[in-house]
N, C-alpha and C. Protein backbone atom coordinates (compact mmCIF):
# COMPACT_ATOMS: atom_id res chain seq x y z
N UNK A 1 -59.62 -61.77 -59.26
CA UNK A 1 -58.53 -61.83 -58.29
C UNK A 1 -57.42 -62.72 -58.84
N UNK A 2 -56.55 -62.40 -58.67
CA UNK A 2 -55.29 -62.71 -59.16
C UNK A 2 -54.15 -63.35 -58.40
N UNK A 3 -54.77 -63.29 -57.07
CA UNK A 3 -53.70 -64.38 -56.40
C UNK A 3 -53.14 -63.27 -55.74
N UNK A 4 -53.13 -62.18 -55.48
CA UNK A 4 -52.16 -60.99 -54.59
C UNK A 4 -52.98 -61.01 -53.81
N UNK A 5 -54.41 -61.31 -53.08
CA UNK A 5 -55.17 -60.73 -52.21
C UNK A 5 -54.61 -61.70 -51.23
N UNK A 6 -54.58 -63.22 -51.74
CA UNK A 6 -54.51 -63.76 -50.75
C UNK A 6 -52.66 -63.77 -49.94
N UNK A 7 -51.41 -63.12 -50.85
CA UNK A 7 -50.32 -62.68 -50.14
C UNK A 7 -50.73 -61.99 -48.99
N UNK A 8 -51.37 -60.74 -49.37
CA UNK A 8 -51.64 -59.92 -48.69
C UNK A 8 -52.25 -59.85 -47.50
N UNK A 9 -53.15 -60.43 -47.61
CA UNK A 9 -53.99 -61.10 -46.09
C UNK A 9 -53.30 -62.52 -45.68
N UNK A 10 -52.26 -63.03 -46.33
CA UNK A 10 -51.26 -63.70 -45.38
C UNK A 10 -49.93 -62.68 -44.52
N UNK A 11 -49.71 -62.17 -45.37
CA UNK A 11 -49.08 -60.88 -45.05
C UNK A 11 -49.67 -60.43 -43.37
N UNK A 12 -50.50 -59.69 -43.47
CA UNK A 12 -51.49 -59.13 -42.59
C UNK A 12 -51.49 -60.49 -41.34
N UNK A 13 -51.80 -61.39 -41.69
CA UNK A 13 -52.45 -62.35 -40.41
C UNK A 13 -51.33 -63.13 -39.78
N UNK A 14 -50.35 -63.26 -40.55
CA UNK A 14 -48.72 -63.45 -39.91
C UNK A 14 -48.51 -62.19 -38.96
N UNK A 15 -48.62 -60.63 -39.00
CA UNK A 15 -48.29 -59.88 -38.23
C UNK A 15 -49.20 -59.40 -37.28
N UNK A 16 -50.66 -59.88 -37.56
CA UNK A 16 -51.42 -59.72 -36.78
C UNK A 16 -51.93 -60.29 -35.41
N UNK A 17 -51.83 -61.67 -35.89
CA UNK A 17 -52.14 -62.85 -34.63
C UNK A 17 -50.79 -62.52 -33.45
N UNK A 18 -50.12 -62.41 -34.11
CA UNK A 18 -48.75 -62.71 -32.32
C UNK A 18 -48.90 -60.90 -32.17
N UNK A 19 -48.93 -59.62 -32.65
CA UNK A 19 -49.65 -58.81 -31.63
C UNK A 19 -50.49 -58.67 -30.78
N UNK A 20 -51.59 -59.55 -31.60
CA UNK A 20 -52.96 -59.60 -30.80
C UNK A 20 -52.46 -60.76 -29.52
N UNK A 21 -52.06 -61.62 -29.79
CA UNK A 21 -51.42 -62.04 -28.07
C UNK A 21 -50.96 -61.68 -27.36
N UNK A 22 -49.89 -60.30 -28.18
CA UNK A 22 -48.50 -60.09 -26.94
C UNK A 22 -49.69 -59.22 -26.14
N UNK A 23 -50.66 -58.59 -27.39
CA UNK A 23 -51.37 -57.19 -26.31
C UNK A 23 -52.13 -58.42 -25.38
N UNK A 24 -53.11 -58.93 -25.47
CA UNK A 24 -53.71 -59.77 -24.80
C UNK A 24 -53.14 -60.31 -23.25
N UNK A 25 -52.17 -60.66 -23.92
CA UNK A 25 -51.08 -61.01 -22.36
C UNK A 25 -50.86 -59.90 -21.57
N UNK A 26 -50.49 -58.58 -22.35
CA UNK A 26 -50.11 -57.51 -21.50
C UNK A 26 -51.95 -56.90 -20.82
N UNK A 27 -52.69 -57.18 -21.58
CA UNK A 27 -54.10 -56.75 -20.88
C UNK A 27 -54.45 -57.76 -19.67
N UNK A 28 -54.09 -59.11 -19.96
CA UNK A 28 -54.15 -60.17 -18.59
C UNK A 28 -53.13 -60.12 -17.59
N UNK A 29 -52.15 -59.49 -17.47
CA UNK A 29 -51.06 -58.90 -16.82
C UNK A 29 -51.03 -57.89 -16.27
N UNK A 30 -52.22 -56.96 -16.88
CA UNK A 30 -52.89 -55.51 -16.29
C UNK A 30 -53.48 -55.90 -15.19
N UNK A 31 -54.16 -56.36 -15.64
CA UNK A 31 -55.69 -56.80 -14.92
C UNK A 31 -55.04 -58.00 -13.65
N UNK A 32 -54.37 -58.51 -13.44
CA UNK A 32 -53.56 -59.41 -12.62
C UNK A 32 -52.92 -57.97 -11.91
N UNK A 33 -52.86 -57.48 -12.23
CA UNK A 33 -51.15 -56.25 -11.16
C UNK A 33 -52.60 -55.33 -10.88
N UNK A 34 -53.83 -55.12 -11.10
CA UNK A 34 -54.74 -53.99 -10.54
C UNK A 34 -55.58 -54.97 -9.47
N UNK A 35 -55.90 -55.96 -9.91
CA UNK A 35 -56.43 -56.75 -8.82
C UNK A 35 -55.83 -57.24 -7.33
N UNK A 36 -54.78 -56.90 -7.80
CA UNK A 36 -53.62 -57.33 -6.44
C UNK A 36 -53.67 -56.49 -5.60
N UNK A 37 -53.12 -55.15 -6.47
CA UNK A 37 -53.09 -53.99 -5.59
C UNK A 37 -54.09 -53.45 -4.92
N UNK A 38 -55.72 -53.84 -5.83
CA UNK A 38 -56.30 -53.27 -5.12
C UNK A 38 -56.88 -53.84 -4.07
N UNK A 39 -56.42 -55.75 -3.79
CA UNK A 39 -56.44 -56.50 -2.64
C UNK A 39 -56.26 -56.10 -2.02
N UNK A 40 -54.55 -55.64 -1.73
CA UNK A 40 -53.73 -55.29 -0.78
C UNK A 40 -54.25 -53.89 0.17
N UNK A 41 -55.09 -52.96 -0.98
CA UNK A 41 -55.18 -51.49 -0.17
C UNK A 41 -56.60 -52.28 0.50
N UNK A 42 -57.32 -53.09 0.55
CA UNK A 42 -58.22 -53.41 1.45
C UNK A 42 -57.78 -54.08 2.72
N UNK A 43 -56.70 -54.38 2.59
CA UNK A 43 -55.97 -55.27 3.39
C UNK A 43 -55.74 -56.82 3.38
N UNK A 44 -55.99 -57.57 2.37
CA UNK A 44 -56.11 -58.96 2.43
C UNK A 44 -54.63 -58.98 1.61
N UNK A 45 -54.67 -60.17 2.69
CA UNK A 45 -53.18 -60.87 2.49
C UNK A 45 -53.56 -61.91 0.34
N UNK A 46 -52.59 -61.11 0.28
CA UNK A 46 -52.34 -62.04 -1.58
C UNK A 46 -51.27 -62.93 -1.61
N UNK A 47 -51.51 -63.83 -1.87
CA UNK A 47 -50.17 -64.95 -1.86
C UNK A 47 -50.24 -65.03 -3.15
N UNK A 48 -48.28 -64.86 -3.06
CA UNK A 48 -47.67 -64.51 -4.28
C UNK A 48 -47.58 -65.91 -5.03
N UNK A 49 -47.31 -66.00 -6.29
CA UNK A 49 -46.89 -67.15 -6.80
C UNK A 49 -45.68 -67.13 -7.40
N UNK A 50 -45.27 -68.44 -6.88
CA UNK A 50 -43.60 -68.77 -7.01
C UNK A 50 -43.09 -68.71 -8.65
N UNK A 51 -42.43 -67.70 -8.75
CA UNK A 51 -41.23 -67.99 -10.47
C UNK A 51 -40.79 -69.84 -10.45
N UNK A 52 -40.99 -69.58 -11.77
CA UNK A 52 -40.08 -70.91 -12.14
C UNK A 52 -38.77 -70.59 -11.98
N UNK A 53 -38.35 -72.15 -11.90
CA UNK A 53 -36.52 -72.15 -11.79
C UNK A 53 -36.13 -72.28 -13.04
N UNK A 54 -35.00 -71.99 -13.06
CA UNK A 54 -34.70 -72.01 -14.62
C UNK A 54 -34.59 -73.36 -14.79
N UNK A 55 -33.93 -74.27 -14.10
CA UNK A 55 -34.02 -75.64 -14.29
C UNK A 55 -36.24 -75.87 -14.98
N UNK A 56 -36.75 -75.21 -14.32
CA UNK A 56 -38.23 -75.82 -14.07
C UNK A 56 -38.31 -75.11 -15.94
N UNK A 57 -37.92 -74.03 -16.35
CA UNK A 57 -38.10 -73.57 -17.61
C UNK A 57 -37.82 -74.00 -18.63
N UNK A 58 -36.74 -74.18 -18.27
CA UNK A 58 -35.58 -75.35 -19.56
C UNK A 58 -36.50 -76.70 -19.76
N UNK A 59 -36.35 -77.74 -18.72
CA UNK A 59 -37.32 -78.76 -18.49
C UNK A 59 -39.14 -78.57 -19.71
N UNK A 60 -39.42 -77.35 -18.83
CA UNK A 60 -40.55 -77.11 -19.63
C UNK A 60 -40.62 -76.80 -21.13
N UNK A 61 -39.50 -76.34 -21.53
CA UNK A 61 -39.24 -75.73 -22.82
C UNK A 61 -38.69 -77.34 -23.63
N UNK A 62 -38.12 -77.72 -22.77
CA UNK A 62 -37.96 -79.01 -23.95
C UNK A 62 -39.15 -79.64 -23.91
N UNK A 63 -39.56 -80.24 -23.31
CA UNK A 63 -40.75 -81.10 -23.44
C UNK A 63 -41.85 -80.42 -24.61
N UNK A 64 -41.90 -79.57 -24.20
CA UNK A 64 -42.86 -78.87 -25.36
C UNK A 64 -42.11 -78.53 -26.91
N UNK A 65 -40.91 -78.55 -26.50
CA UNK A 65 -40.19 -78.33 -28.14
C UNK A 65 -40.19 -79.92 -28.93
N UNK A 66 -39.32 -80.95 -28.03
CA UNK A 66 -39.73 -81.88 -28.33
C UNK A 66 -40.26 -82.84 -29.00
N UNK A 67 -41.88 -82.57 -28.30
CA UNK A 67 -43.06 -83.17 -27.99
C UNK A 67 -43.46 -82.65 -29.69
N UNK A 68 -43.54 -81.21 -29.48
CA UNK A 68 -44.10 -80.46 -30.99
C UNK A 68 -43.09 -81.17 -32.68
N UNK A 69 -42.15 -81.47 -31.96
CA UNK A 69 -41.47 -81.64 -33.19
C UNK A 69 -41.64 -83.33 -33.45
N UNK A 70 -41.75 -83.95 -32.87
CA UNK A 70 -42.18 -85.35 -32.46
C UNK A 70 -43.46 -85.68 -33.91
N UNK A 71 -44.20 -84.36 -33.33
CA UNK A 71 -46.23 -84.76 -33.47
C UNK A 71 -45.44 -83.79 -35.33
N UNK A 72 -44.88 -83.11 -35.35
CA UNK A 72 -44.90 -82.62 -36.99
C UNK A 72 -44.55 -83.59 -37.52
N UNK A 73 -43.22 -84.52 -37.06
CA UNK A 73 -42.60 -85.33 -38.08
C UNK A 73 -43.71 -86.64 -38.10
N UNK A 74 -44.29 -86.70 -37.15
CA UNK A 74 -45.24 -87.75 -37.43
C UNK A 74 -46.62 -87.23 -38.43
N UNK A 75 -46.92 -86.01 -38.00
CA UNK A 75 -48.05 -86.00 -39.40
C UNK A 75 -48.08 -85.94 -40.45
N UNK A 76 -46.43 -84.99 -40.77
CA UNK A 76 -45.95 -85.07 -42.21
C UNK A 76 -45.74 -86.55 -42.52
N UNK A 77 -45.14 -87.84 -42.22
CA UNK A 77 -45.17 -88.99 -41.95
C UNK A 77 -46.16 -89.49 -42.48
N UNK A 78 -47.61 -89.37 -41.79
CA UNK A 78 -48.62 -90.01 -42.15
C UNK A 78 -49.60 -89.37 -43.21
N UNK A 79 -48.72 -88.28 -43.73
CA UNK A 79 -49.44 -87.52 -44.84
C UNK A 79 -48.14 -87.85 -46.14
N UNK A 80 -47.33 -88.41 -45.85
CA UNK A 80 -46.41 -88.87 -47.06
C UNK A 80 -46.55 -90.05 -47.28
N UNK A 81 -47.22 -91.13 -46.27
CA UNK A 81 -47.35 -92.33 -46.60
C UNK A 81 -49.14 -92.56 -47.26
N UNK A 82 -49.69 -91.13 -46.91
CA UNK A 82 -51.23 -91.55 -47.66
C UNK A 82 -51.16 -90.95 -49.21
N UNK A 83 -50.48 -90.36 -49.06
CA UNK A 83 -50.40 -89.27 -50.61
C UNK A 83 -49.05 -89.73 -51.25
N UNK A 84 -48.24 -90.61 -50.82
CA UNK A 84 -47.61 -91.10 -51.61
C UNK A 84 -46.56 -90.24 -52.05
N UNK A 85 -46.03 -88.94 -51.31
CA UNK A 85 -45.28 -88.19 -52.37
C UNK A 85 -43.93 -88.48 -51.24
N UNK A 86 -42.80 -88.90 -52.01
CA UNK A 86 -42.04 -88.90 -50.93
C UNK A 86 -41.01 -86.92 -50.70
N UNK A 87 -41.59 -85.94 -51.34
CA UNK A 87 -40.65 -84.80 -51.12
C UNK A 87 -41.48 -84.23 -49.68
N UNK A 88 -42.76 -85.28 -49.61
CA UNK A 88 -43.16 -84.28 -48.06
C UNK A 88 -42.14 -84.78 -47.04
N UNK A 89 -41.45 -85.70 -47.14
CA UNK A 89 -40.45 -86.33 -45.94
C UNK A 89 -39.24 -85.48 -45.85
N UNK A 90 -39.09 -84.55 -46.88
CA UNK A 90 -38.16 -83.44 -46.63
C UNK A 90 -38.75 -82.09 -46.41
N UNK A 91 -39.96 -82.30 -45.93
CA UNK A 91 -40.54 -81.24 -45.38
C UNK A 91 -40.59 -81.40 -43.76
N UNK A 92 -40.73 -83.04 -43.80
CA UNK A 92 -40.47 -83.43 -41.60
C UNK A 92 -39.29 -83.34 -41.56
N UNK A 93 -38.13 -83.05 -42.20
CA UNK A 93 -37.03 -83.30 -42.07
C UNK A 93 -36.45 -81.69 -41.24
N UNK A 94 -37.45 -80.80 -41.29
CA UNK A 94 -37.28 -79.70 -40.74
C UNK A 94 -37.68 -79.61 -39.49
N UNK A 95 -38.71 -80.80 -39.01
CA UNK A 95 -38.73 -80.46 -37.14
C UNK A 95 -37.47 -81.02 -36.61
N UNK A 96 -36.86 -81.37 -37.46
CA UNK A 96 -35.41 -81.53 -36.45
C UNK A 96 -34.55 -80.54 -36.05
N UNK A 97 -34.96 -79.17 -36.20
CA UNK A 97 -34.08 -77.79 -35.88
C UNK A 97 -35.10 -77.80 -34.25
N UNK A 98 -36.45 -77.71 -34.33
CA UNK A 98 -36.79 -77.67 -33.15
C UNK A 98 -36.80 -79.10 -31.91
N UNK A 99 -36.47 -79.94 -32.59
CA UNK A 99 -36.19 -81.72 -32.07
C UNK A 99 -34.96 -81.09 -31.83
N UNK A 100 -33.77 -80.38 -32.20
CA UNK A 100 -32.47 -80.93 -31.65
C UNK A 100 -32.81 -79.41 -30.66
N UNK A 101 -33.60 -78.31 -30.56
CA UNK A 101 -33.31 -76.99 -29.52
C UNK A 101 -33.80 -77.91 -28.44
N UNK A 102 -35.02 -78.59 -28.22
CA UNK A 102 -35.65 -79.60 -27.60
C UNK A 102 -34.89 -80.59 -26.96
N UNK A 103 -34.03 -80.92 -27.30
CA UNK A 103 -33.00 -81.98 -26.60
C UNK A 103 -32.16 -81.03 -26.05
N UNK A 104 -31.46 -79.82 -26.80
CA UNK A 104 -30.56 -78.69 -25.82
C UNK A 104 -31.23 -77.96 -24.88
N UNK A 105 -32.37 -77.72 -24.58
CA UNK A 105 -33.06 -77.61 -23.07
C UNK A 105 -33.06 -78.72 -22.33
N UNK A 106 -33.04 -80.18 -23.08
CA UNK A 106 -33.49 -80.94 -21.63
C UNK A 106 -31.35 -81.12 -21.20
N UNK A 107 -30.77 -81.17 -21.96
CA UNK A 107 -29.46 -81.10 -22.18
C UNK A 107 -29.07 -80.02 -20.47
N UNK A 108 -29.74 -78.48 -21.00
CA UNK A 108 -29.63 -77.57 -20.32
C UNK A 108 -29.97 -77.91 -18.52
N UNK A 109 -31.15 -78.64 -18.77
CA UNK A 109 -32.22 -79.31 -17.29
C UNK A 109 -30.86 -79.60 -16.58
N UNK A 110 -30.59 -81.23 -17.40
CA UNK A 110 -29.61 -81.90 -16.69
C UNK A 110 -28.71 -81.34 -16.30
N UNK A 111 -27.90 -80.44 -16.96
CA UNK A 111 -26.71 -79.87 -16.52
C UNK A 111 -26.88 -78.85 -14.97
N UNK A 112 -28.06 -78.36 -15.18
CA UNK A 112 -28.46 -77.40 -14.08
C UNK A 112 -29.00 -78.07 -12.54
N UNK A 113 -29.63 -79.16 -12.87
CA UNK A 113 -30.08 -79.87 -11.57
C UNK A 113 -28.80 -80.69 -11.46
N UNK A 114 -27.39 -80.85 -12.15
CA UNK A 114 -26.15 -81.44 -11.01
C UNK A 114 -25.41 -80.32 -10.51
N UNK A 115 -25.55 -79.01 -11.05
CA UNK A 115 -24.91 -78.42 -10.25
C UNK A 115 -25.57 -77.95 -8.79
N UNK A 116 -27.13 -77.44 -9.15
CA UNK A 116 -28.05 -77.67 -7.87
C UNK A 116 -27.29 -78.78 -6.88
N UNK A 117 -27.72 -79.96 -7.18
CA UNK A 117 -27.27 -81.03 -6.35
C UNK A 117 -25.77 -81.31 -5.77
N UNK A 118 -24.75 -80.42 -6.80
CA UNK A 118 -23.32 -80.78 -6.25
C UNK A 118 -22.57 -79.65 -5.58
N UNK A 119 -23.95 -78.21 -5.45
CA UNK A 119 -23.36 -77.20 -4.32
C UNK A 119 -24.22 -77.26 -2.90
């Protein structure tokens, strides 16, 4: 082996894993919309669950963008200070694309809960 097998089955498992979720989600999304309905034709009351606000999304979306970009620059961090190489610090230097989308959601939050509050 020559080093192409393993492109290839990177290849493959990059396009494989986020199908196998989106279907997954759409099979737990099935199965959520048949169980309902078939509540309802028995007659039992289903209480719906409330959408997020977009304020509640944004909010959520930064914290988790954030948070993630936070925990990379810190492991690359503590993997440049054990191994000594300083070019991994321009490898953390890249959670700052998702550190600054992360601050433009919570950016987004704020802006949305004063207009909430000032109509």
């Amino acid at each position: 082996m020559d080093g192409t097998i393993i492109g290839l089955v990177a290849v493959i498992m990059s396009l494989s894993i986020p199908l196998g979720a989106i279907y997954a989600y759409y099979l737990v999304r099935k199965l959520r919309t048949e169980e309902r309905l078939a509540a309802i034709a028995r007659g039992v009351s289903v209480p719906m669950e409330p959408e997020l606000t977009q304020a509640a999304r944004s909010r959520r979306a930064g914290i988790l963008l954030t948070c993630g970009a936070v925990g990379f620059m810190v492991a690359l961090g503590f993997i440049a200070q054990i191994e000594h190489e300083p070019d991994t610090w321009s490898a953390a230097a890249l959670a700052i694309i998702p550190l600054a989308i992360g601050i433009g959601y919570f950016v987004d939050f704020t802006l949305l809960r004063r207009d909430l509050q000032s109509s």
